[in-house]
PDB file of N, CA and C in Angstrom:
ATOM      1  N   UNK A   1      -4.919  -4.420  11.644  1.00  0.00           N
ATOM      2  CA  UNK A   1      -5.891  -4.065  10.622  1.00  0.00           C
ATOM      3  C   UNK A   1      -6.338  -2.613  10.767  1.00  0.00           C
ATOM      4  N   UNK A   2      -6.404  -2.197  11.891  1.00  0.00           N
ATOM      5  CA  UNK A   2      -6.555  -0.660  12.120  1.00  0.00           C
ATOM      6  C   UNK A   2      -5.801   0.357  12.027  1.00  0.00           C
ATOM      7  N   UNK A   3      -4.487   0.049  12.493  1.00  0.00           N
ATOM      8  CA  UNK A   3      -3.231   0.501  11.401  1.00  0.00           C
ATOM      9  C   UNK A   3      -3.693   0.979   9.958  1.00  0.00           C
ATOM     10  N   UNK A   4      -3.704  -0.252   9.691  1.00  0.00           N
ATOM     11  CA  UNK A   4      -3.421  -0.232   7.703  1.00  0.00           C
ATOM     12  C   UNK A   4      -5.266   0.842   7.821  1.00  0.00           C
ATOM     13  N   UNK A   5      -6.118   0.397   7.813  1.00  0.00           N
ATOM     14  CA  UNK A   5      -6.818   1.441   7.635  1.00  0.00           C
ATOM     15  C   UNK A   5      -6.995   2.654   7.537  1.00  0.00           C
ATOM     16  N   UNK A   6      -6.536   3.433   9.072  1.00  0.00           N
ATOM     17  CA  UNK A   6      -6.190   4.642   9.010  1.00  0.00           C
ATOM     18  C   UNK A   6      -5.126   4.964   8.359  1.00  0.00           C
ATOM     19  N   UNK A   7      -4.212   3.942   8.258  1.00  0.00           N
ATOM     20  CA  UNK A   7      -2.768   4.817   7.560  1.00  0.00           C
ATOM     21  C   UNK A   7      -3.320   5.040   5.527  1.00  0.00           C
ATOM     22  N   UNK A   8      -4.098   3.889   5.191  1.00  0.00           N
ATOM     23  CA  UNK A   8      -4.730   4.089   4.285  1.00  0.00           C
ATOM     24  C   UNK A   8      -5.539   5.334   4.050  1.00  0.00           C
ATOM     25  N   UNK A   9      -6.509   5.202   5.385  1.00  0.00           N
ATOM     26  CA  UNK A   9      -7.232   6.954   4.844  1.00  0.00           C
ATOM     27  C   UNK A   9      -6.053   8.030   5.120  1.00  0.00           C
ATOM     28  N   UNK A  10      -5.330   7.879   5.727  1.00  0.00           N
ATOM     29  CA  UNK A  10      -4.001   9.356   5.751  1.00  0.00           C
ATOM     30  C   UNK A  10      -3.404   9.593   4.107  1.00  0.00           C
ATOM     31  N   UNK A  11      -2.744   8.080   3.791  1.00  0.00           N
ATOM     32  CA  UNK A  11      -2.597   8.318   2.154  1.00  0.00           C
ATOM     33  C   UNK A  11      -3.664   9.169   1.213  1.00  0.00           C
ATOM     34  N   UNK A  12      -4.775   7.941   1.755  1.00  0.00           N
ATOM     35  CA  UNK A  12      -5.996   8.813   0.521  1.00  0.00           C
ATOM     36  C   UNK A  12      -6.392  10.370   0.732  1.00  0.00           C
ATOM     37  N   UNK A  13      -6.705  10.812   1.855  1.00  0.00           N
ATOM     38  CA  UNK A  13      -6.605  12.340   1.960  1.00  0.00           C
ATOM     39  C   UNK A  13      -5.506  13.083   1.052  1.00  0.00           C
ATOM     40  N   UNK A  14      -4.041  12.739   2.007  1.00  0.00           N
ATOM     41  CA  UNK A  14      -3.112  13.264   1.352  1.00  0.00           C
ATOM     42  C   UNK A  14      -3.153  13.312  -0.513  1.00  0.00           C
ATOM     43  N   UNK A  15      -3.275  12.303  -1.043  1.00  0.00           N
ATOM     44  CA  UNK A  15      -3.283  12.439  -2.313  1.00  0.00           C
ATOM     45  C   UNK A  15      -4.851  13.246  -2.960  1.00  0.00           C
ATOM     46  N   UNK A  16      -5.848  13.241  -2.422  1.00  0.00           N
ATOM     47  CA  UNK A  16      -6.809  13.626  -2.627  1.00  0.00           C
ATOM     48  C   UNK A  16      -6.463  15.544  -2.872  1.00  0.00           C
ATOM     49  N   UNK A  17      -6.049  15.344  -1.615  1.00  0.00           N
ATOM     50  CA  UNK A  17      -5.905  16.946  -1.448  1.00  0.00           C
ATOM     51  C   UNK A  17      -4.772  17.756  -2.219  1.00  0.00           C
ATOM     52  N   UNK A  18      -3.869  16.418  -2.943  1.00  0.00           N
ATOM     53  CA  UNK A  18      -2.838  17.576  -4.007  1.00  0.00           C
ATOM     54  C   UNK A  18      -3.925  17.670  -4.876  1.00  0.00           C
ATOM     55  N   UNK A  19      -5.115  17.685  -5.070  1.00  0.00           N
ATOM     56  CA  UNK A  19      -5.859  17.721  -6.289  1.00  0.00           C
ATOM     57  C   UNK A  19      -6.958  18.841  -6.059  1.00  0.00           C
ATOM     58  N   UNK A  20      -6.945  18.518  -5.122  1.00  0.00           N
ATOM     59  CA  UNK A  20      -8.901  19.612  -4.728  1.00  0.00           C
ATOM     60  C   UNK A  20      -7.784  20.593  -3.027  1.00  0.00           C
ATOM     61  N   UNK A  21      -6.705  20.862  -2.697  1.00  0.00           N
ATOM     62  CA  UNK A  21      -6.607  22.460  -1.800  1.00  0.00           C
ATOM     63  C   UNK A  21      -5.742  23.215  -3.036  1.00  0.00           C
ATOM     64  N   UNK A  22      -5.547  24.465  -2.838  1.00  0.00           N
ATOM     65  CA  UNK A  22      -4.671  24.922  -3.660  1.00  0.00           C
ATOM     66  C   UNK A  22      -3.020  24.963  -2.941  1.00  0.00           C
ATOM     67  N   UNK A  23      -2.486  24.439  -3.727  1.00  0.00           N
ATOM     68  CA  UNK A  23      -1.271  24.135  -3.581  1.00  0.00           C
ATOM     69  C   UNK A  23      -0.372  24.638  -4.312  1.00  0.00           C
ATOM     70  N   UNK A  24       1.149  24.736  -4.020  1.00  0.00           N
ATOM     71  CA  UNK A  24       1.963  24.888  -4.850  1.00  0.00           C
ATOM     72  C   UNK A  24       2.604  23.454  -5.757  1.00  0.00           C
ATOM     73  N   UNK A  25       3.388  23.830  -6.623  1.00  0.00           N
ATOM     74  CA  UNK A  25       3.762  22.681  -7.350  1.00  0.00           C
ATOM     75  C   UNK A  25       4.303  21.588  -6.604  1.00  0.00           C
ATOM     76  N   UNK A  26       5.306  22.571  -5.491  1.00  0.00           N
ATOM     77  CA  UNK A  26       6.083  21.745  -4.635  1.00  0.00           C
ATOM     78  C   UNK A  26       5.418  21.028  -4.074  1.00  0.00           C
ATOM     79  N   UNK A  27       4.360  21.746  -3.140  1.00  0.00           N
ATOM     80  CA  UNK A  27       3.454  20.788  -2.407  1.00  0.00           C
ATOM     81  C   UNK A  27       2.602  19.529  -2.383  1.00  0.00           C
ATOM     82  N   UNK A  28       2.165  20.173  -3.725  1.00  0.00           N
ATOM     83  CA  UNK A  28       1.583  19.144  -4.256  1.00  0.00           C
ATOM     84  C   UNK A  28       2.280  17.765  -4.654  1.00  0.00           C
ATOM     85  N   UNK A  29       3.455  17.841  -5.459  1.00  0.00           N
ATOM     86  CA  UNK A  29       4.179  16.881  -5.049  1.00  0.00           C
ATOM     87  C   UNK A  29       4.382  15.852  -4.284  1.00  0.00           C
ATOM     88  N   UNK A  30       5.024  17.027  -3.000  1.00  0.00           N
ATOM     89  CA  UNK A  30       4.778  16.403  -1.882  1.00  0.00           C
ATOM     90  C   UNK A  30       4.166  15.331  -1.508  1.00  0.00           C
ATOM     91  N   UNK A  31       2.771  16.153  -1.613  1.00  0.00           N
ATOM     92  CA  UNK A  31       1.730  15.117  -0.619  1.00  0.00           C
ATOM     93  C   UNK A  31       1.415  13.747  -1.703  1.00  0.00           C
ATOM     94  N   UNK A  32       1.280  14.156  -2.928  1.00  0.00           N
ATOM     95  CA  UNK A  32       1.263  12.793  -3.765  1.00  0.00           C
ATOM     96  C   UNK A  32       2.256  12.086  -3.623  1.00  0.00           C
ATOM     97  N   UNK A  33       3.484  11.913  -3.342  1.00  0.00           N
ATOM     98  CA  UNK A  33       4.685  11.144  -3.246  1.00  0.00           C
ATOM     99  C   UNK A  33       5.056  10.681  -1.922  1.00  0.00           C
ATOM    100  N   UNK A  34       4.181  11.325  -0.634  1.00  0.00           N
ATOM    101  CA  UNK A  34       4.397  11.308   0.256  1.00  0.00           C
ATOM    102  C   UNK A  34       3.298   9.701   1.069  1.00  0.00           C
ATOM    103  N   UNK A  35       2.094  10.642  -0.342  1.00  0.00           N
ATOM    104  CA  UNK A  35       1.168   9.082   0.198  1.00  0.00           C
ATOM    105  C   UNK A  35       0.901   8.119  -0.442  1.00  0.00           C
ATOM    106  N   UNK A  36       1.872   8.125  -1.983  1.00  0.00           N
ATOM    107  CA  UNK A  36       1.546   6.756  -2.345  1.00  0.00           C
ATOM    108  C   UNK A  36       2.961   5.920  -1.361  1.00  0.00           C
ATOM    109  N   UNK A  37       4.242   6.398  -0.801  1.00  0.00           N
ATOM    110  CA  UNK A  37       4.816   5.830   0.009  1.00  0.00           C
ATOM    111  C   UNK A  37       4.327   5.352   1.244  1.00  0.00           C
ATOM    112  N   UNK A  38       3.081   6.494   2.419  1.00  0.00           N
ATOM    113  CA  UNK A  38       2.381   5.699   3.179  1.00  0.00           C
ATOM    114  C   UNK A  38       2.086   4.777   2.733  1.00  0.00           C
ATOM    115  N   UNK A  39       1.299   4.846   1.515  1.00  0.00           N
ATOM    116  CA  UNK A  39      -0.029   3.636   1.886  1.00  0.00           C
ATOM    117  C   UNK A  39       0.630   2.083   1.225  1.00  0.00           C
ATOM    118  N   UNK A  40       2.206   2.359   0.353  1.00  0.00           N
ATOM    119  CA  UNK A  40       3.103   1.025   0.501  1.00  0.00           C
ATOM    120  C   UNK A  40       3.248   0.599   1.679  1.00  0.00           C
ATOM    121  N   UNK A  41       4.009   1.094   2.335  1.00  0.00           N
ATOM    122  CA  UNK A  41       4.501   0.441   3.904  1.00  0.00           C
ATOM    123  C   UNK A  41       3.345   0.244   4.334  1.00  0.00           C
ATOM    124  N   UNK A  42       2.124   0.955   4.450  1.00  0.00           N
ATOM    125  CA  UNK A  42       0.756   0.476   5.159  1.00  0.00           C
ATOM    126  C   UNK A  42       0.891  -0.844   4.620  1.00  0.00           C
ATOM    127  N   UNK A  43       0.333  -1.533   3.625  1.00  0.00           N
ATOM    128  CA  UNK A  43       0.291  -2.698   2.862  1.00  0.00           C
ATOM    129  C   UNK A  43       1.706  -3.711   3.499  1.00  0.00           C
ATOM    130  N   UNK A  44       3.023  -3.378   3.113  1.00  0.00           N
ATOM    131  CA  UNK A  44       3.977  -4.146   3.398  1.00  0.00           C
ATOM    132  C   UNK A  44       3.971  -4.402   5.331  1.00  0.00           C
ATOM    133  N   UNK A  45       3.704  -3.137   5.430  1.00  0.00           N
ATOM    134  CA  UNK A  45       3.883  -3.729   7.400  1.00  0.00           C
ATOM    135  C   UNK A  45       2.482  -4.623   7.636  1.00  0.00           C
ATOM    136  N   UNK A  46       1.357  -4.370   6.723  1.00  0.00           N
ATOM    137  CA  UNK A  46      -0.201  -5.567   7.155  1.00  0.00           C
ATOM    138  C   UNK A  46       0.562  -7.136   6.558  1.00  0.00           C
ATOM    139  N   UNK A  47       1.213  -6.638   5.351  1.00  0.00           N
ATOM    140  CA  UNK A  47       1.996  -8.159   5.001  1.00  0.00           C
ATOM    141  C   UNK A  47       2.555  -8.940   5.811  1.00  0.00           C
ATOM    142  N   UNK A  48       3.855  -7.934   6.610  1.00  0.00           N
ATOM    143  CA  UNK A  48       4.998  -8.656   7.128  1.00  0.00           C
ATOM    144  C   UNK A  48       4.890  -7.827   8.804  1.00  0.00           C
ATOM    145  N   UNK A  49       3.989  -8.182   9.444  1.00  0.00           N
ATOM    146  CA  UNK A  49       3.649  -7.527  10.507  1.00  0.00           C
ATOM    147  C   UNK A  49       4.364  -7.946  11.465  1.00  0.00           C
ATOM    148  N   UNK A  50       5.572  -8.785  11.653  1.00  0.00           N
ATOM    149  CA  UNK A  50       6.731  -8.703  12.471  1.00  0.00           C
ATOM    150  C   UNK A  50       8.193  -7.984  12.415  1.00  0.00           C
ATOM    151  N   UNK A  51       7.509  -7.125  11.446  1.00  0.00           N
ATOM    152  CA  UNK A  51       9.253  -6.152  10.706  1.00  0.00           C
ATOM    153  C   UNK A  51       8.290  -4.575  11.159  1.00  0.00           C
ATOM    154  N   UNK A  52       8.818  -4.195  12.757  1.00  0.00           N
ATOM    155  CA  UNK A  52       8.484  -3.086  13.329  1.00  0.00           C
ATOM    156  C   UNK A  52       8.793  -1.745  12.708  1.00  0.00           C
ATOM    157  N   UNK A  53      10.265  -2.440  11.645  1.00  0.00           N
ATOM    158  CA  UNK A  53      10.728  -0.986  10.670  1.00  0.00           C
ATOM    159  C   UNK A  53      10.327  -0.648   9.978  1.00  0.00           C
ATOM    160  N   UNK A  54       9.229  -0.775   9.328  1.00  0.00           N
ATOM    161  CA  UNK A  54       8.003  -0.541   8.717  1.00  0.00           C
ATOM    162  C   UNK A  54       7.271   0.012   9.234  1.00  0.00           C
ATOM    163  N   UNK A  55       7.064   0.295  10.607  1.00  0.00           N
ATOM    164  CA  UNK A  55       6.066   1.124  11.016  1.00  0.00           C
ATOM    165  C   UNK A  55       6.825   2.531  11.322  1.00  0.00           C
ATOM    166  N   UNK A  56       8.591   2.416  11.520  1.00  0.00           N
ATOM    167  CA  UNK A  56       9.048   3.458  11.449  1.00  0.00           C
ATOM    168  C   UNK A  56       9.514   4.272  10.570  1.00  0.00           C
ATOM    169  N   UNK A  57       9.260   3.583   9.705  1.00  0.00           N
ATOM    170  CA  UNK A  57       9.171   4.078   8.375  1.00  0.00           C
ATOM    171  C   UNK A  57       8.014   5.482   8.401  1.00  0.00           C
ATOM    172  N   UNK A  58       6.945   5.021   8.615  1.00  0.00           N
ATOM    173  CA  UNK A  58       5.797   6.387   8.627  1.00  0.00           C
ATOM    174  C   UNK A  58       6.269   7.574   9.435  1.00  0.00           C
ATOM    175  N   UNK A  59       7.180   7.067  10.164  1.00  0.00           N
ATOM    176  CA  UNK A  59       7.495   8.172  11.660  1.00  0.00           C
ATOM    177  C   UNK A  59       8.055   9.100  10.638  1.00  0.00           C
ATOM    178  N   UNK A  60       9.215   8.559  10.105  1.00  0.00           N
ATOM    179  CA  UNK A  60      10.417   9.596   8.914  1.00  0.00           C
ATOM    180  C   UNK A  60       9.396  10.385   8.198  1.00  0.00           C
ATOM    181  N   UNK A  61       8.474   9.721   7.724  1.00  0.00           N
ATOM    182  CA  UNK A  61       7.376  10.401   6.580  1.00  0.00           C
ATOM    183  C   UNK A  61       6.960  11.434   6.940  1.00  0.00           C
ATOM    184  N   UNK A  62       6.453  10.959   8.323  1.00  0.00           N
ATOM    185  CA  UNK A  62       5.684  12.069   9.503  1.00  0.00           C
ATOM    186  C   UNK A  62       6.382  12.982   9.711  1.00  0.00           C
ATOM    187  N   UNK A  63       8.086  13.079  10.015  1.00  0.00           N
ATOM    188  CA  UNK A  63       8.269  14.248  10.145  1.00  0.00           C
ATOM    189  C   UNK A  63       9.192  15.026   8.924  1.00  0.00           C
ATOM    190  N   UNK A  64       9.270  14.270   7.884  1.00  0.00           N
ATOM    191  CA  UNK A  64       9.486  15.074   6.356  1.00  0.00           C
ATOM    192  C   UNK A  64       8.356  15.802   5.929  1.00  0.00           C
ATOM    193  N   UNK A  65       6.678  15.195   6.413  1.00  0.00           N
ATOM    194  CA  UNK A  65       5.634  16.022   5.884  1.00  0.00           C
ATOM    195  C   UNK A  65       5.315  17.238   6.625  1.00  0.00           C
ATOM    196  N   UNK A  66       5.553  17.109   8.368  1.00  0.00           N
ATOM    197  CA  UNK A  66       5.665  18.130   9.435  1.00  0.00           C
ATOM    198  C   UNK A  66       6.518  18.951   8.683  1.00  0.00           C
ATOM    199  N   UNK A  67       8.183  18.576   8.331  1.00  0.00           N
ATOM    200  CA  UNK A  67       8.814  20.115   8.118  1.00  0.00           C
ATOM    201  C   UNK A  67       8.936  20.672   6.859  1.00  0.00           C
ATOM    202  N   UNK A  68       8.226  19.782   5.488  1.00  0.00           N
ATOM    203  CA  UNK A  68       8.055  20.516   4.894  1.00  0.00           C
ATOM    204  C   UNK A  68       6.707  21.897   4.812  1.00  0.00           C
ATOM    205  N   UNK A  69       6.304  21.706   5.715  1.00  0.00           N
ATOM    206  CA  UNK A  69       5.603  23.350   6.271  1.00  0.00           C
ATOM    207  C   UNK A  69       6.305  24.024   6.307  1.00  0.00           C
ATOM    208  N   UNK A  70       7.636  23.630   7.065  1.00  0.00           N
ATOM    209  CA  UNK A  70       8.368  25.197   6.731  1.00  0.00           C
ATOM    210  C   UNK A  70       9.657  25.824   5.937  1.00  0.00           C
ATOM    211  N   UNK A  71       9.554  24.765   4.519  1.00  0.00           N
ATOM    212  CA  UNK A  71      10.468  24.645   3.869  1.00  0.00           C
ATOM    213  C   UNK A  71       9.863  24.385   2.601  1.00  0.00           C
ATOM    214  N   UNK A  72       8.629  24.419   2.191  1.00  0.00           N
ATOM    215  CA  UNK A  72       8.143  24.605   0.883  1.00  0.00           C
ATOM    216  C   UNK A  72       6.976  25.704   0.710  1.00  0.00           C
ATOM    217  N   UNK A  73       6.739  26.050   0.093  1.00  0.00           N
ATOM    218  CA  UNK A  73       5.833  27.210   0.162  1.00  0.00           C
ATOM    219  C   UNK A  73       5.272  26.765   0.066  1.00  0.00           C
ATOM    220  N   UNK A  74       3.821  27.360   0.798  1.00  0.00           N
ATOM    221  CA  UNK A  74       2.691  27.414   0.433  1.00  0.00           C
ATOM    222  C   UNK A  74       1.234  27.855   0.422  1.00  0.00           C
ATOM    223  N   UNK A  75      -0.072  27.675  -0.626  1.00  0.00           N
ATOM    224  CA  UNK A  75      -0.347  28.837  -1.171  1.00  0.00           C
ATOM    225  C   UNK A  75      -1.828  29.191   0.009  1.00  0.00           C
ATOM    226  N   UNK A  76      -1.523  28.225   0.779  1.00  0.00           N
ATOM    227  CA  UNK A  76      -3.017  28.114   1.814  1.00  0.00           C
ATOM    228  C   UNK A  76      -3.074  27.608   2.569  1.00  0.00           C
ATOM    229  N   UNK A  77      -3.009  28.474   3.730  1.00  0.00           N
ATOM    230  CA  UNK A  77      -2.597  28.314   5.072  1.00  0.00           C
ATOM    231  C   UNK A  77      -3.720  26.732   5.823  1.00  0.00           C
ATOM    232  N   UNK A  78      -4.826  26.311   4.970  1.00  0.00           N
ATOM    233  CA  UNK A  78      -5.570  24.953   4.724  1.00  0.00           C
ATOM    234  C   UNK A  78      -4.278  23.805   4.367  1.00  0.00           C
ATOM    235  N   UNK A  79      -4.181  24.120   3.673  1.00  0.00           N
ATOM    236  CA  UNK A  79      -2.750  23.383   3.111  1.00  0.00           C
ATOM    237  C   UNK A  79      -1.699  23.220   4.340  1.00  0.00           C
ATOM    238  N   UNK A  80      -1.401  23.798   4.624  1.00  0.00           N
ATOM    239  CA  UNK A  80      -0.787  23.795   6.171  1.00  0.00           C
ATOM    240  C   UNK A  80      -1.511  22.634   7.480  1.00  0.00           C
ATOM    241  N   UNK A  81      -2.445  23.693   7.640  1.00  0.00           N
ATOM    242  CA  UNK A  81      -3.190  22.966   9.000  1.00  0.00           C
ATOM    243  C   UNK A  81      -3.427  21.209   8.279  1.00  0.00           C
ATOM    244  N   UNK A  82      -3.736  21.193   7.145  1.00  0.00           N
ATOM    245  CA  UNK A  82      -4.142  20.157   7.009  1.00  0.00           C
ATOM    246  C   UNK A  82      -2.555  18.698   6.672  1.00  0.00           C
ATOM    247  N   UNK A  83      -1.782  19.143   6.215  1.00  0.00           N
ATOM    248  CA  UNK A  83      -0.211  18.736   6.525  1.00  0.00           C
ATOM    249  C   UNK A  83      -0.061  18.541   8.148  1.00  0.00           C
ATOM    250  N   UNK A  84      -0.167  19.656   9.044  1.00  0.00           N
ATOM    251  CA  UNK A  84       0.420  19.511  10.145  1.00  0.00           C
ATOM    252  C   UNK A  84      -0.912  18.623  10.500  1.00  0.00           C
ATOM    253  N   UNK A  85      -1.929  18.334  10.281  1.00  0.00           N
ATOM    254  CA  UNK A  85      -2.476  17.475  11.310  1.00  0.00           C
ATOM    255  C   UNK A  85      -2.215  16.002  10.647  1.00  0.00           C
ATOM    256  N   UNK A  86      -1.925  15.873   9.610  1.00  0.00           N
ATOM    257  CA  UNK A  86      -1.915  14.353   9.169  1.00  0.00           C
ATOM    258  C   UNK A  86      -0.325  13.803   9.363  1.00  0.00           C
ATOM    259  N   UNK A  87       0.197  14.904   9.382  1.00  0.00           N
ATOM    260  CA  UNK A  87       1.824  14.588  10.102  1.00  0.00           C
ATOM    261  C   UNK A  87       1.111  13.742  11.773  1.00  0.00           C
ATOM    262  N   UNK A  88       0.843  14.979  12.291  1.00  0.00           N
ATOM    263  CA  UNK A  88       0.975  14.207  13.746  1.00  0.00           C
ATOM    264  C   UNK A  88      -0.114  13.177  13.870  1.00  0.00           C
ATOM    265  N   UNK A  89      -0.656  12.655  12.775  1.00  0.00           N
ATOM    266  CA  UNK A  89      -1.637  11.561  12.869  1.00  0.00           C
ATOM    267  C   UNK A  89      -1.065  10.319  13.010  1.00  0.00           C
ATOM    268  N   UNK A  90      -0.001  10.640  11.798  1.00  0.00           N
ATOM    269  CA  UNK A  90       0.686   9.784  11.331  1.00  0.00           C
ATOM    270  C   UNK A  90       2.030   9.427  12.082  1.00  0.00           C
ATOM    271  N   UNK A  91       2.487  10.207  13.021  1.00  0.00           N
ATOM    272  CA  UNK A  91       3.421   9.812  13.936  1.00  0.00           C
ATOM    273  C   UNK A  91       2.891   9.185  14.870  1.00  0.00           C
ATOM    274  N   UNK A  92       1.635   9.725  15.572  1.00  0.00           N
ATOM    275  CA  UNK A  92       1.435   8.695  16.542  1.00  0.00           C
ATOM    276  C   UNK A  92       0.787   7.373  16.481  1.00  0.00           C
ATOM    277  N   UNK A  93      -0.072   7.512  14.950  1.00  0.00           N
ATOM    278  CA  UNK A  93      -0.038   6.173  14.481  1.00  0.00           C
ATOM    279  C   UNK A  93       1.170   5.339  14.697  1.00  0.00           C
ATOM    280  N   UNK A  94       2.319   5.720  14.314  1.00  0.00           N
ATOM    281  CA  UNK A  94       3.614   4.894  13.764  1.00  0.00           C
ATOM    282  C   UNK A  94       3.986   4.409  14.936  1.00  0.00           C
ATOM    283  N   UNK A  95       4.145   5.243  16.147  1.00  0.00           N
ATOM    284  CA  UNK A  95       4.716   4.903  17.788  1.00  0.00           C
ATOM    285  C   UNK A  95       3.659   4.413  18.322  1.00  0.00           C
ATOM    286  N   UNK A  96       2.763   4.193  18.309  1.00  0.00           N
ATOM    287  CA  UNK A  96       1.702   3.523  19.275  1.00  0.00           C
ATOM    288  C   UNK A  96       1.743   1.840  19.113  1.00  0.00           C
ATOM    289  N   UNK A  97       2.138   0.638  19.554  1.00  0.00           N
ATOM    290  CA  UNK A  97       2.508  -0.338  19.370  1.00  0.00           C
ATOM    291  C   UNK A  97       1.095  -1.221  18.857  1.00  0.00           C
ATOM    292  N   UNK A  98       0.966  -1.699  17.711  1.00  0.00           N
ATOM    293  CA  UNK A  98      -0.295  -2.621  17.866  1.00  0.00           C
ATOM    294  C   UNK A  98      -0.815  -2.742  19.146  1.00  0.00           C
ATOM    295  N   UNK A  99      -2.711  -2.719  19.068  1.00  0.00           N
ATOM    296  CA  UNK A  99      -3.304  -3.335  19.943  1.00  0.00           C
ATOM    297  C   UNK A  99      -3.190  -4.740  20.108  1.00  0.00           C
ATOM    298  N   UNK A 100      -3.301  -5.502  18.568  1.00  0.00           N
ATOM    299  CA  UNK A 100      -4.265  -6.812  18.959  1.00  0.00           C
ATOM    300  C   UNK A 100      -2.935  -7.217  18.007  1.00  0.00           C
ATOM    301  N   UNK A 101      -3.229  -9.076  18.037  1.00  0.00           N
ATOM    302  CA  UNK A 101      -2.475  -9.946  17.616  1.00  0.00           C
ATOM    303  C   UNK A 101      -3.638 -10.479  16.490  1.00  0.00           C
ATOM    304  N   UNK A 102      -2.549 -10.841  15.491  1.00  0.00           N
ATOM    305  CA  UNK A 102      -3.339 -11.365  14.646  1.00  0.00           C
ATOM    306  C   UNK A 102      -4.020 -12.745  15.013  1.00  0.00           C
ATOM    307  N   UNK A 103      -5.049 -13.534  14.368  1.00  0.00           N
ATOM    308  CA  UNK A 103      -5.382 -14.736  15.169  1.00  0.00           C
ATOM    309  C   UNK A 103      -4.489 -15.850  14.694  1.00  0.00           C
ATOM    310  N   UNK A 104      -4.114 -16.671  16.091  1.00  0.00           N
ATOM    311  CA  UNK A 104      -3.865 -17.758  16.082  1.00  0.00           C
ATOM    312  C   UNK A 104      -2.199 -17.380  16.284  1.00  0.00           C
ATOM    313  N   UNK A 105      -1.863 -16.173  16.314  1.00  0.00           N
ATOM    314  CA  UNK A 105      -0.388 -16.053  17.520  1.00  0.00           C
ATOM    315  C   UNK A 105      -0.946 -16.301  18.888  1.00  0.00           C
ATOM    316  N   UNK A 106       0.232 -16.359  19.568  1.00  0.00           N
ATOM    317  CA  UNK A 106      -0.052 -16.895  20.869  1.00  0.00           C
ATOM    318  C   UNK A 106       0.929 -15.542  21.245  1.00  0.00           C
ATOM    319  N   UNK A 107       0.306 -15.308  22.394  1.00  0.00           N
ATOM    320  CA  UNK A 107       1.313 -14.340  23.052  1.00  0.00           C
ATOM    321  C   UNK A 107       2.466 -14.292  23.152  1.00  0.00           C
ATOM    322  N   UNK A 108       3.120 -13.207  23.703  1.00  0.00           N
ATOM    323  CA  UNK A 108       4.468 -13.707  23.715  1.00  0.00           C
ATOM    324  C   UNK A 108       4.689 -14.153  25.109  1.00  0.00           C
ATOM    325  N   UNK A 109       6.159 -15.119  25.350  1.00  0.00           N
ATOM    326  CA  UNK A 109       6.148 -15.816  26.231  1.00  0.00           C
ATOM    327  C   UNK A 109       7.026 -14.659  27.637  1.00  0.00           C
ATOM    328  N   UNK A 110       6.285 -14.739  28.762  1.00  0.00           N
ATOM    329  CA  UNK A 110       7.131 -13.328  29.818  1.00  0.00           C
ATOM    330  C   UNK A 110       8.502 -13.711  30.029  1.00  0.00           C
ATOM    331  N   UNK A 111       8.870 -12.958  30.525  1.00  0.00           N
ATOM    332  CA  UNK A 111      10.819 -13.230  30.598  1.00  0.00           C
ATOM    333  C   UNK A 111      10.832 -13.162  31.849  1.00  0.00           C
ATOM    334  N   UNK A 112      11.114 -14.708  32.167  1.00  0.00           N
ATOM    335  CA  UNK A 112      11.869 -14.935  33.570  1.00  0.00           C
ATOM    336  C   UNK A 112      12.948 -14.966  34.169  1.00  0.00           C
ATOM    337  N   UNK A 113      13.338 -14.579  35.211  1.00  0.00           N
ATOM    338  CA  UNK A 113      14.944 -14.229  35.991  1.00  0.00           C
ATOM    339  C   UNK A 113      15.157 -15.556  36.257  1.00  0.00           C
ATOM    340  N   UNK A 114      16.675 -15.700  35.652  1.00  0.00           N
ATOM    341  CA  UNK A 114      16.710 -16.972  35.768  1.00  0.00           C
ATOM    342  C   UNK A 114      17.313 -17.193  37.177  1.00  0.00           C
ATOM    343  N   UNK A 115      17.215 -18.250  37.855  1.00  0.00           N
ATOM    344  CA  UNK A 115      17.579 -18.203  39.219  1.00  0.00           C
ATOM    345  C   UNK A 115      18.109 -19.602  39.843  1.00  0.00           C
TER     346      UNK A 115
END
């Protein structure tokens, strides 16, 4: 649930901000297309929260939004800092493994040597 939250506010920034930093066309783009795709997989990985490729999904995002810094112009160096920090928000969101289990899984079972 904390996942999908933050990955939710990463979308909503991102799209917020093709509207209110100054941007280029490209950029702007960008970040609108970039976070209505977060905040799908946010939704589909809270859906189907045993399909881990969904969370690597954000990683790709994370680093298509990292390098388009240095492959699209743009008009404010805000625009930048604020890309590069929601990139690496959003990667280590993606690699950090859930904390918690949803209720009423049971752990998983340890792996014993068989002997």
């Amino acid at each position: 649930m904390v996942a999908l939250v933050v990955n939710l506010a990463l979308a909503t920034w991102l799209f917020v901000s093709a509207f209110l930093l100054p941007q280029s066309t490209a950029t702007s783009w960008n970040a609108l297309i970039v976070s209505v795709v977060v905040a799908a997989i946010a939704f589909l990985a809270f859906a189907a929260p045993g399909r881990p490729g969904l969370r690597y999904a954000n990683t790709v995002l994370a680093f298509w939004l990292f390098g388009a810094v240095f492959f699209l112009s743009h008009v404010s160096g805000w625009t930048v800092f604020y890309d590069v920090l929601v990139s690496l928000a959003l990667a280590l969101l993606s690699v950090v493994p859930p904390l918690h289990r949803r209720r009423g899984e049971s752990p998983p079972e340890p792996a014993h040597a068989a002997g």
